[in-house]
C-alpha atoms as a PDB file:
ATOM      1  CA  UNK A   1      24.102 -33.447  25.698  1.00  0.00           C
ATOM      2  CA  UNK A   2      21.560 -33.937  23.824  1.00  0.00           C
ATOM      3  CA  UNK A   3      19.214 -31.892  20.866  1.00  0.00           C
ATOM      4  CA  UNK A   4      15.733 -30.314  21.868  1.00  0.00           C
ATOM      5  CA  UNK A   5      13.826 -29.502  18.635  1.00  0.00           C
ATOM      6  CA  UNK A   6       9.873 -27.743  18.620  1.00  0.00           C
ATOM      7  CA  UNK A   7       7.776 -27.411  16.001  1.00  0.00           C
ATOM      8  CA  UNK A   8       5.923 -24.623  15.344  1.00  0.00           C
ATOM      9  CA  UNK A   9       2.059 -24.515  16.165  1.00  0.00           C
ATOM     10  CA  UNK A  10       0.081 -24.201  13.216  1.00  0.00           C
ATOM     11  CA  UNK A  11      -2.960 -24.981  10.865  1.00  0.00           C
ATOM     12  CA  UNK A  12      -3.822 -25.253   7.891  1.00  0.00           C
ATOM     13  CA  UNK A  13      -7.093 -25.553   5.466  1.00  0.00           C
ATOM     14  CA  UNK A  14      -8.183 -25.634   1.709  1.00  0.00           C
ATOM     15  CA  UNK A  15     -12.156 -25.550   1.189  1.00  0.00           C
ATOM     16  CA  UNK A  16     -13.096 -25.937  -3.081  1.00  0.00           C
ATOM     17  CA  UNK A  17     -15.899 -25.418  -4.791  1.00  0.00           C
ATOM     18  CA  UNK A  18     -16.661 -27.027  -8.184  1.00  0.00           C
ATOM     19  CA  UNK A  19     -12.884 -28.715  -7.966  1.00  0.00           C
ATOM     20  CA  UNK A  20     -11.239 -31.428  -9.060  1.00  0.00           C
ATOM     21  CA  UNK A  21     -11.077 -32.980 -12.955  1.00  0.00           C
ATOM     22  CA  UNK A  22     -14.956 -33.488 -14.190  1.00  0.00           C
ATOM     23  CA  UNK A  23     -16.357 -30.846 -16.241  1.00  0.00           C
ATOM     24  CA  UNK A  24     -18.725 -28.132 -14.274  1.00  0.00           C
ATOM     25  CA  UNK A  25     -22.346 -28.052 -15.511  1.00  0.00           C
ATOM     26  CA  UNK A  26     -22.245 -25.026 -18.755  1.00  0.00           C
ATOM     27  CA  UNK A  27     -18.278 -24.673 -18.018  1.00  0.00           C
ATOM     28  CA  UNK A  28     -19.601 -22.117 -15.454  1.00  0.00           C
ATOM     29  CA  UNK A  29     -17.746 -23.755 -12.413  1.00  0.00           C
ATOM     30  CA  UNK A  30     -15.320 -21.804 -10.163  1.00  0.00           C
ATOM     31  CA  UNK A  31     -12.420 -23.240  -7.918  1.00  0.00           C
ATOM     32  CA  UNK A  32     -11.612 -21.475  -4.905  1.00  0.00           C
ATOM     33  CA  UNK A  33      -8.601 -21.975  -1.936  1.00  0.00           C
ATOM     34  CA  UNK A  34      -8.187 -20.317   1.047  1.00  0.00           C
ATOM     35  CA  UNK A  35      -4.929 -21.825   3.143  1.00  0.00           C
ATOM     36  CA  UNK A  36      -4.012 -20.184   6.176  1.00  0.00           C
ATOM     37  CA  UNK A  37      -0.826 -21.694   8.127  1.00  0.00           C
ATOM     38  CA  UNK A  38      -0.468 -19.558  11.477  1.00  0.00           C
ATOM     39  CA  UNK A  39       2.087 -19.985  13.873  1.00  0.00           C
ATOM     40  CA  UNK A  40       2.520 -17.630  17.086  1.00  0.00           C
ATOM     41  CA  UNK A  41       5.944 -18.147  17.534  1.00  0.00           C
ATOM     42  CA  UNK A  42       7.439 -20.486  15.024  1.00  0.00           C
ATOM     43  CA  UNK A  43       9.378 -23.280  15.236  1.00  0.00           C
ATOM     44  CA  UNK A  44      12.010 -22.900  17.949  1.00  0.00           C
ATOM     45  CA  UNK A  45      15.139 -25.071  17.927  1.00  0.00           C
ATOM     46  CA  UNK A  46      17.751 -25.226  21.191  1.00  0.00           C
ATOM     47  CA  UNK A  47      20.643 -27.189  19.765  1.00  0.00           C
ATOM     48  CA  UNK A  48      23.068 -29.001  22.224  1.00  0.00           C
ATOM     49  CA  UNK A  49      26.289 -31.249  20.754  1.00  0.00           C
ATOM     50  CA  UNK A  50      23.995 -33.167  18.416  1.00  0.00           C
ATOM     51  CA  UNK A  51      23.219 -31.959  14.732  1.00  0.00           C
ATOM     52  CA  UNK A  52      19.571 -31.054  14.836  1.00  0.00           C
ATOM     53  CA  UNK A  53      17.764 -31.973  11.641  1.00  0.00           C
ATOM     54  CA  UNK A  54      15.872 -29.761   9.155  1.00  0.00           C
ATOM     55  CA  UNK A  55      12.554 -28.288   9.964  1.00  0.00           C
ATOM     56  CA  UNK A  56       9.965 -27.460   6.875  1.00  0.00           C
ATOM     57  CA  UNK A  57       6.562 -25.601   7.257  1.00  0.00           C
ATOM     58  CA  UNK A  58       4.257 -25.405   4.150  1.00  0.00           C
ATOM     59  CA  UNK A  59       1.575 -24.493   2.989  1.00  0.00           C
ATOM     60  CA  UNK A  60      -0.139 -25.860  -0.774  1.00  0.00           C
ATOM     61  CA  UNK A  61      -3.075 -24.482  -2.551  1.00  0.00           C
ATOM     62  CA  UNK A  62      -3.941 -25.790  -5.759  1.00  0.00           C
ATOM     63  CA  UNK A  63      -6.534 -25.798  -7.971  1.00  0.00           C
ATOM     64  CA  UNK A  64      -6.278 -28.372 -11.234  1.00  0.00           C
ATOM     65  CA  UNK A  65      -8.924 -28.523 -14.104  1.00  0.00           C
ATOM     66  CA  UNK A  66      -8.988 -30.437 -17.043  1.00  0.00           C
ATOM     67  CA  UNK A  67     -12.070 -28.492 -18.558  1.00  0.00           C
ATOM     68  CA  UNK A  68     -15.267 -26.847 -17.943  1.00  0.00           C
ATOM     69  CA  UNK A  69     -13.836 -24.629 -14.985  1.00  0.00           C
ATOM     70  CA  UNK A  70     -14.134 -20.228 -15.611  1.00  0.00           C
ATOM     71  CA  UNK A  71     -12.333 -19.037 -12.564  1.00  0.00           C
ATOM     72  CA  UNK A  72      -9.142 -20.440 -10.235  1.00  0.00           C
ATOM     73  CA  UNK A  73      -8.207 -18.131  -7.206  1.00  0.00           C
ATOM     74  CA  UNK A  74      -5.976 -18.948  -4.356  1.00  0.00           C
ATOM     75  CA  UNK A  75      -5.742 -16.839  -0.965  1.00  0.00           C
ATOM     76  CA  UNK A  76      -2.949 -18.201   0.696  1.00  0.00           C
ATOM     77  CA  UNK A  77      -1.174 -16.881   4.187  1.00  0.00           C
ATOM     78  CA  UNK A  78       2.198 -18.014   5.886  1.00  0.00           C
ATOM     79  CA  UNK A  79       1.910 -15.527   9.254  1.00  0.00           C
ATOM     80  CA  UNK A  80       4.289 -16.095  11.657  1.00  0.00           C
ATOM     81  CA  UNK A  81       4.033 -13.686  14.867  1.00  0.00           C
ATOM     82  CA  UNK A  82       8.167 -13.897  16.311  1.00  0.00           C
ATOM     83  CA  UNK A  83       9.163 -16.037  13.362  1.00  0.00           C
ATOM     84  CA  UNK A  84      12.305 -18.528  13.533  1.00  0.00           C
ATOM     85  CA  UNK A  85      14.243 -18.858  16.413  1.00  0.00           C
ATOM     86  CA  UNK A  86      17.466 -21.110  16.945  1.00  0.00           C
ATOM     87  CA  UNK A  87      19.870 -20.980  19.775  1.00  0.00           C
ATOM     88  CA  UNK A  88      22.882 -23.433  18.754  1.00  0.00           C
ATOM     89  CA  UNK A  89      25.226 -22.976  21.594  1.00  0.00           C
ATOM     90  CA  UNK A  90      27.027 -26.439  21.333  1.00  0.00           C
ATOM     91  CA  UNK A  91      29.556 -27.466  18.384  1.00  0.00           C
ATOM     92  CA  UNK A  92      27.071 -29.811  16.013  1.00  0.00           C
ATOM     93  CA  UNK A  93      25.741 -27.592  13.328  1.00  0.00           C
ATOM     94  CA  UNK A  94      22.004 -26.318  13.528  1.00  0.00           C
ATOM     95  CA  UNK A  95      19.791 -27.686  10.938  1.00  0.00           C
ATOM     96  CA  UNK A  96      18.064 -26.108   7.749  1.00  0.00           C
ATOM     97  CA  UNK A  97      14.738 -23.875   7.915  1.00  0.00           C
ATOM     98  CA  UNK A  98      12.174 -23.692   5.363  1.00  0.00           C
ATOM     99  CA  UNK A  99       8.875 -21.809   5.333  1.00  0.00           C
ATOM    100  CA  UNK A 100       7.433 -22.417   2.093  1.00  0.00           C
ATOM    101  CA  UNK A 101       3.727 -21.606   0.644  1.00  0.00           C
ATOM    102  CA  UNK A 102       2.838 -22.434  -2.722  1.00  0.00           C
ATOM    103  CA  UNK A 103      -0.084 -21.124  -5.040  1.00  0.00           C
ATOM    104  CA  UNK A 104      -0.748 -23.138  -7.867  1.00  0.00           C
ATOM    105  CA  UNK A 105      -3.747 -22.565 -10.589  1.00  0.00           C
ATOM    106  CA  UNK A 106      -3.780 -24.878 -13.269  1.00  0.00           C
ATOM    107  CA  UNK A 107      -6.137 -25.391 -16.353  1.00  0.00           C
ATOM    108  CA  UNK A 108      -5.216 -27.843 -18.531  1.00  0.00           C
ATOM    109  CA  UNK A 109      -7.145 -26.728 -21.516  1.00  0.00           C
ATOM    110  CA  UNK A 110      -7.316 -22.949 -21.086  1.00  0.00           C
ATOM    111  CA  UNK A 111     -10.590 -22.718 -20.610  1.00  0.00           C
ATOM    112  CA  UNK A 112     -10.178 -20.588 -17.600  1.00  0.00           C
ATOM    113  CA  UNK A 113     -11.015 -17.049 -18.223  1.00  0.00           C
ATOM    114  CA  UNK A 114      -9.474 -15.867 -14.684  1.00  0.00           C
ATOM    115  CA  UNK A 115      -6.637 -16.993 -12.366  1.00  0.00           C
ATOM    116  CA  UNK A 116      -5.949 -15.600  -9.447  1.00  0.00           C
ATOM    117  CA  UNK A 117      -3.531 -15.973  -6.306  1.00  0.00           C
ATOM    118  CA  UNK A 118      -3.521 -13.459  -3.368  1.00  0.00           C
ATOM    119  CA  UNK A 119      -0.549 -14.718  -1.734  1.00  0.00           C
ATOM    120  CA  UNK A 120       0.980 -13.304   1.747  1.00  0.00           C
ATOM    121  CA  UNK A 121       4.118 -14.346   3.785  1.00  0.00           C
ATOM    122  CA  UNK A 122       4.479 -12.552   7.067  1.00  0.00           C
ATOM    123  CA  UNK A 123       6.648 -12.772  10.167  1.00  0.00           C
ATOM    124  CA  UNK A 124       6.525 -10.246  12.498  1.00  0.00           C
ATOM    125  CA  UNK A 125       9.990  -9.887  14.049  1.00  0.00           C
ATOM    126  CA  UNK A 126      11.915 -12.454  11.373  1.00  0.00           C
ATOM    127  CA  UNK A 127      14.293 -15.261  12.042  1.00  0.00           C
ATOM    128  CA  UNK A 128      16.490 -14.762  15.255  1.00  0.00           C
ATOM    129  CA  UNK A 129      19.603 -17.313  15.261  1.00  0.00           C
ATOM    130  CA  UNK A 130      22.536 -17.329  17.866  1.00  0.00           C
ATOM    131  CA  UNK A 131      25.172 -19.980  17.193  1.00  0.00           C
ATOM    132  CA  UNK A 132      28.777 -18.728  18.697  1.00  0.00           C
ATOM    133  CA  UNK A 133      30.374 -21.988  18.061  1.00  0.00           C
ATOM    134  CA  UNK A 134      28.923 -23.584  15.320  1.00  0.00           C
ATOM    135  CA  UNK A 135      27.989 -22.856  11.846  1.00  0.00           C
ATOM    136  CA  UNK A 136      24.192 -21.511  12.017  1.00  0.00           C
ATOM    137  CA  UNK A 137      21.181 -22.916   9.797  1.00  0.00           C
ATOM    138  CA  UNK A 138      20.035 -21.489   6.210  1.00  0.00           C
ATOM    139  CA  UNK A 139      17.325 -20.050   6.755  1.00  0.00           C
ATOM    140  CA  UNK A 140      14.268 -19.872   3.482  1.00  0.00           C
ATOM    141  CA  UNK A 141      10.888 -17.835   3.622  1.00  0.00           C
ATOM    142  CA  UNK A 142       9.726 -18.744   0.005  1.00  0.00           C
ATOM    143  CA  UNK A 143       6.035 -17.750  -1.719  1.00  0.00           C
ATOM    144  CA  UNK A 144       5.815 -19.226  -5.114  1.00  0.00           C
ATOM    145  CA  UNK A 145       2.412 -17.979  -6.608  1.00  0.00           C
ATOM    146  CA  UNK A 146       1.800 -19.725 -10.339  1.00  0.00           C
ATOM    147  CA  UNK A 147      -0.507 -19.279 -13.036  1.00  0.00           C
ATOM    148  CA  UNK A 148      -1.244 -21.964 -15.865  1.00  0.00           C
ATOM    149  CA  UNK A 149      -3.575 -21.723 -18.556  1.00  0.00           C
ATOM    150  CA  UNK A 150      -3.598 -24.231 -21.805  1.00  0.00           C
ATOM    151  CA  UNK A 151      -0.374 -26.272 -21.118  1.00  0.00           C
ATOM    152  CA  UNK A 152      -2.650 -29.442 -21.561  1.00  0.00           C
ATOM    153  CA  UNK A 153      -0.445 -32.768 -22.189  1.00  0.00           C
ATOM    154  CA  UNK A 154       2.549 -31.702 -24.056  1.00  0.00           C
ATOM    155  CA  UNK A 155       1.410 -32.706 -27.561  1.00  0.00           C
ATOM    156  CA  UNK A 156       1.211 -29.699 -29.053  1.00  0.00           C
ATOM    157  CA  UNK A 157      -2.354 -29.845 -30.018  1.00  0.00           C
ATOM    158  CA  UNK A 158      -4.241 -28.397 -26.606  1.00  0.00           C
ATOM    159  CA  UNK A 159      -4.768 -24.833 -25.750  1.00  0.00           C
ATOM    160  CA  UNK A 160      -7.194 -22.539 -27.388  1.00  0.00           C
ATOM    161  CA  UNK A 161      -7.168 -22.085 -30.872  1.00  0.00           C
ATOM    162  CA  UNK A 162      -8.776 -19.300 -33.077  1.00  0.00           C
ATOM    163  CA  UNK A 163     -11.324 -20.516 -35.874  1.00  0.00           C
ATOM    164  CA  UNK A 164     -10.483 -18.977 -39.581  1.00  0.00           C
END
């Protein structure tokens, strides 16, 4: 017998403004994300004898600036309607699950006055798993949201300084 794996339906988008490494015009520039990765069921898994394999779903939003850049915001959504199901009725083990959205604003020299990351993971009913013979999957809904202002190349000499 073998393993039937689906993948969950989804999509996902990033639209920027002002983005990327060159300076913005006056260091007025703004970088902005918005990711959505919908699903209206999830990924479903019906495991037979065979090991099914791991299944990842994720999301990245990130916004990088070397200089010149005032404001970084993210809006980043993980929404899963049912959420993660697995039936694993044979002996094989079931497979990991990740759901994973990450939120990343990073200035290199500081220069961004405000960084911001509106950040929602959602599943409506959760993960469902039924596996009466075998060992069931681990199972990760993870939303890292990060800020970074000034880390600049490691030399100890970046980052805003105050004049005497």
């Amino acid at each position: 017998m073998g393993a039937l794996t689906i993948g969950g339906a989804g999509s996902a988008g990033a639209a920027d403004n002002d983005s990327g490494t060159k300076p913005a015009p006056g260091g007025a520039g703004s970088q902005k994300n918005h990711c959505d990765t919908n699903s209206t069921i999830g990924p479903i898994r019906i495991v037979g004898l065979a090991p099914a394999g791991d299944i990842t779903t994720e999301t990245n939003c990130l916004n990088y600036s070397e200089s010149g850049v005032l404001e970084q915001s993210n809006r980043c959504r993980h929404t899963s309607t049912i959420g993660s199901i697995t039936i694993n009725p044979g002996l094989a083990p079931a497979g990991d699950i990740t759901s994973r959205t990450n939120c990343i604003n990073y200035s290199k020299t500081g220069g961004a006055l405000l960084q911001t990351n509106k950040c929602d993971t959602r599943s409506t009913i959760g993960d469902i798993t039924i596996s009466p013979l075998a060992p069931g999957p681990k199972v990760t809904q993870e939303t890292n949201c990060v800020n970074m202002s000034g880390a600049g190349d490691g030399d100890g000499k970046s980052g805003k300084r105050s004049g005497r």
